[in-house]
Each structure stands twice: as C-alpha cells, then as structure tokens.
N, C-alpha and C. Protein backbone atom coordinates (compact mmCIF):
# COMPACT_ATOMS: atom_id res chain seq x y z
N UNK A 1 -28.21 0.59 4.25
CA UNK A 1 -29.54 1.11 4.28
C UNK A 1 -30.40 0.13 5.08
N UNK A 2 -31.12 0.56 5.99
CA UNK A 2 -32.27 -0.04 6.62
C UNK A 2 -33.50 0.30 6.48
N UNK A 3 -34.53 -0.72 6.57
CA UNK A 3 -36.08 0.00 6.78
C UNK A 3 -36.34 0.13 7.92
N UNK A 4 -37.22 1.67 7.77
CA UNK A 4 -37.79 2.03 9.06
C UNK A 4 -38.70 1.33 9.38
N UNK A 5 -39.84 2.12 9.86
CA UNK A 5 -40.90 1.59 10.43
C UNK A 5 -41.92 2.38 9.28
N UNK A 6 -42.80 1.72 8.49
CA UNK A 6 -43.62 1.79 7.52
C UNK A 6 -42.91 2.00 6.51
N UNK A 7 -42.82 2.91 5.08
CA UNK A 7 -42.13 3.47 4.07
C UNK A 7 -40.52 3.90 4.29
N UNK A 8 -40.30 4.13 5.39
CA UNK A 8 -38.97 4.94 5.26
C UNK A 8 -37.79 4.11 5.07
N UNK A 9 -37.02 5.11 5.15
CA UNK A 9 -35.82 4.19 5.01
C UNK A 9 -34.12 5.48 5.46
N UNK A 10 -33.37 4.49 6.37
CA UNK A 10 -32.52 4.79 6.94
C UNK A 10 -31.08 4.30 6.84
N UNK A 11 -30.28 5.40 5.79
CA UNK A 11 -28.62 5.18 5.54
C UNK A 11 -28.34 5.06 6.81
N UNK A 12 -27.33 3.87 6.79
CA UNK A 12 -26.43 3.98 8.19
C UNK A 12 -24.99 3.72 7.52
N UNK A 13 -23.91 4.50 7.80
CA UNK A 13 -22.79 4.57 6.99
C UNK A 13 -21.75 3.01 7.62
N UNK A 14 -20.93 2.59 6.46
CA UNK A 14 -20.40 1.15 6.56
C UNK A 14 -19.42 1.48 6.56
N UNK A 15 -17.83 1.07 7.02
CA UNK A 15 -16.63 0.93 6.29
C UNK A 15 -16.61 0.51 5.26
N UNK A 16 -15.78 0.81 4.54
CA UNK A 16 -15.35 0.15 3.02
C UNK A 16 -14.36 -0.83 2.82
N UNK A 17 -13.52 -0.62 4.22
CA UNK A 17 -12.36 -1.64 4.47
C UNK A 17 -12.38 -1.67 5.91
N UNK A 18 -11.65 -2.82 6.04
CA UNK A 18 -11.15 -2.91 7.20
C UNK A 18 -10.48 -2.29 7.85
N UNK A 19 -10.55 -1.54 9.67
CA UNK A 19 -9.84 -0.78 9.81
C UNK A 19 -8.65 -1.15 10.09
N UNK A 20 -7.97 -2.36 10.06
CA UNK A 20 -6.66 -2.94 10.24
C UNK A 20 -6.18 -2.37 8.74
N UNK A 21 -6.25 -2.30 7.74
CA UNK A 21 -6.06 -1.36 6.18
C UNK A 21 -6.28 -0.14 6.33
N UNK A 22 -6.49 1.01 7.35
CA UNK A 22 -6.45 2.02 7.13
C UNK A 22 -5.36 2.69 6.83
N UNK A 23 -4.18 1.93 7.05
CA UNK A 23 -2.90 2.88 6.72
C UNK A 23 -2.84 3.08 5.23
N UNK A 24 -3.41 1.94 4.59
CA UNK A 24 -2.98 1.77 3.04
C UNK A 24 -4.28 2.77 2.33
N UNK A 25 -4.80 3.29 2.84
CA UNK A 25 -5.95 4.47 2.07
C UNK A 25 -5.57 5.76 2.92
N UNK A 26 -4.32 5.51 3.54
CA UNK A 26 -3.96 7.19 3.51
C UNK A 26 -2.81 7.88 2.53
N UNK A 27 -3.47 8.99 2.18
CA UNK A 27 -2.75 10.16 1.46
C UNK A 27 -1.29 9.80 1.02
N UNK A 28 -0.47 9.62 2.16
CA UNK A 28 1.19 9.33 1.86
C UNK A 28 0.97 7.80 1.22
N UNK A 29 0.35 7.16 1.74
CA UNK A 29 0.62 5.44 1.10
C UNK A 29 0.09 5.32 -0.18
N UNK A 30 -0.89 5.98 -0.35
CA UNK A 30 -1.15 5.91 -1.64
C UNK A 30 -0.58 6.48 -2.62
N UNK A 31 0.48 7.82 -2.86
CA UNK A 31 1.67 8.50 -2.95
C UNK A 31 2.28 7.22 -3.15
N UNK A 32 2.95 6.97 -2.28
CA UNK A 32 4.04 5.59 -2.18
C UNK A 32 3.55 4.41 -2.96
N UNK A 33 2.44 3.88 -3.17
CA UNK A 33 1.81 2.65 -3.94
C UNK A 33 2.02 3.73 -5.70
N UNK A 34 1.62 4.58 -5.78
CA UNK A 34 1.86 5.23 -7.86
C UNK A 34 3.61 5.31 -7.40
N UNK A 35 4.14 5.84 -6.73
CA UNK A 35 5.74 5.67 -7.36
C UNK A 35 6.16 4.25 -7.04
N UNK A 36 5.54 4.07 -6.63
CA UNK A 36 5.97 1.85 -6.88
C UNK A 36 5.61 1.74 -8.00
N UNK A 37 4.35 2.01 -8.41
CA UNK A 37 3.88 1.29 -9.90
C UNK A 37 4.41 2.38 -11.20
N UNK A 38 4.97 3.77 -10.81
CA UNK A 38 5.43 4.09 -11.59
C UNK A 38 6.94 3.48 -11.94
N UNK A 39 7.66 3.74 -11.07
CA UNK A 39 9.04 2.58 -10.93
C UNK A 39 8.78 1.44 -11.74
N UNK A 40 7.81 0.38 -11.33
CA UNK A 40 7.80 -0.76 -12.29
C UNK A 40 7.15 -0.87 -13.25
N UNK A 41 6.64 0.25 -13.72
CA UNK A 41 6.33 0.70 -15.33
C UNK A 41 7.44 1.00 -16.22
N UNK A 42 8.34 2.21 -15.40
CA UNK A 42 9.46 2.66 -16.19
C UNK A 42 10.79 1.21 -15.94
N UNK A 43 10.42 0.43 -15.57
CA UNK A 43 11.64 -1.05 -15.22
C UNK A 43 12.73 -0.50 -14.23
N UNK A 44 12.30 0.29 -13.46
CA UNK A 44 13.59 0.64 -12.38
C UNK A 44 12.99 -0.61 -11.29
N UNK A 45 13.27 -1.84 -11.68
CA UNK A 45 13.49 -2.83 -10.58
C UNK A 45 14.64 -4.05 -10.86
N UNK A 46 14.70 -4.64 -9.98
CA UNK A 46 15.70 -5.25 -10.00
C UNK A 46 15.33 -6.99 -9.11
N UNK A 47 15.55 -8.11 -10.03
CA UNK A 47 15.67 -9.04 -9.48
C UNK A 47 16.74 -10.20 -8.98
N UNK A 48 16.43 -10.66 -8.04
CA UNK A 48 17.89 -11.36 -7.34
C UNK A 48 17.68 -12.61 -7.56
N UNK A 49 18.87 -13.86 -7.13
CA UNK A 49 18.67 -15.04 -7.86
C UNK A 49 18.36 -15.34 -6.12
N UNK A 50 18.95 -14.92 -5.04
CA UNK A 50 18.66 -15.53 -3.52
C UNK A 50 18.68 -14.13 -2.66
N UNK A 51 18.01 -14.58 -1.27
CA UNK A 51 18.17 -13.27 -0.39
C UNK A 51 19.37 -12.93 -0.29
N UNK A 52 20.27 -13.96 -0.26
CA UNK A 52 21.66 -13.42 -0.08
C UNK A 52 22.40 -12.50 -1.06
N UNK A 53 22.00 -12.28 -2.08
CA UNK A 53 22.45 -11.39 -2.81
C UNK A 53 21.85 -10.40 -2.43
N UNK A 54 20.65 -10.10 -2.47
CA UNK A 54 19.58 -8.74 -1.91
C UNK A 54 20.19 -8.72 -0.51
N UNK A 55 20.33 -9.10 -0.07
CA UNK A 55 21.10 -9.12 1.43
C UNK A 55 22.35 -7.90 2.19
N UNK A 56 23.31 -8.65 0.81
CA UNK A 56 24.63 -8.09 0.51
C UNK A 56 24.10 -6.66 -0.13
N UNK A 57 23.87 -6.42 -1.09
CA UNK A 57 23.43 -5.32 -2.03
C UNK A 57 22.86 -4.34 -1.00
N UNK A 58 22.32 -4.31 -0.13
CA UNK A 58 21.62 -3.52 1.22
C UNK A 58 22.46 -3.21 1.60
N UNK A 59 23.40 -4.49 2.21
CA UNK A 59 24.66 -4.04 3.37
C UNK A 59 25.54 -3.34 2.57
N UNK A 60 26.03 -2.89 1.02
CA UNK A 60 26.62 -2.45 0.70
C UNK A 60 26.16 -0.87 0.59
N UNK A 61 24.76 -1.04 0.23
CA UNK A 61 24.27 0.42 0.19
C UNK A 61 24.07 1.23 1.23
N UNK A 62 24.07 0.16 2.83
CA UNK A 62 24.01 1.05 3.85
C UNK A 62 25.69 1.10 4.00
N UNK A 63 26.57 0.88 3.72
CA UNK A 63 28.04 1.45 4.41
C UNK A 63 28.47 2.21 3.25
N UNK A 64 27.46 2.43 1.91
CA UNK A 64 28.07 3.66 1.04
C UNK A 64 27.66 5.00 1.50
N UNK A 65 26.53 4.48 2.29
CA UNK A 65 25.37 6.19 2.85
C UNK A 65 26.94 7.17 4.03
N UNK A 66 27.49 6.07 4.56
CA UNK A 66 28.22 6.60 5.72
C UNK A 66 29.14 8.12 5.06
C-alpha cells in the first residue's frame, strides 16, 4: 500500500515469495510435499547408516524395474 497524493491511498500488489520458489507453490508440488508428509506420518520411510547403502538399494531397484 502507498499514499497518494492528499487522503488516498494506493494497493500495489507484492510477491509473497520469491520467484526463484515458484515451482514449490505450484499445484503438482504441493500434491507431492502432502504425500511426503503423508508417507512420513504413516512411517513409510526408511533410514540408511551411509550413502553407500542408499546407493546400492537404488541400483538394485533400478535393475529390478528392467
């Protein structure tokens, strides 16, 4: 909001975020952010002791897709 000139006064509209964050306030990402937090509500996650295990566990799941 700005002042005019005497009494008035003039909305001028702002971002709310940054537009480098616009991907994360669209429709699908925000979709994708509740089934993340639904997932780690219901405990469908999984933690590793090193990357190398998360590593392996990938490479195994991509040569089961084949």
């Amino acid at each position: 909001m700005e002042r005019g000139h005497g009494t008035s006064l003039r909305l001028v509209p702002v971002d709310w975020h940054p537009r480098q964050q616009e991907y994360f306030w669209s429709e699908e990402w925000q979709e994708r952010m509740q089934r993340s937090l639904q997932h780690l509500a219901e405990g469908r996650v999984k933690a590793y002791g090193n990357v190398e295990e998360l590593i392996g566990e990938l490479e195994n799941a991509s040569d089961n897709k084949d």
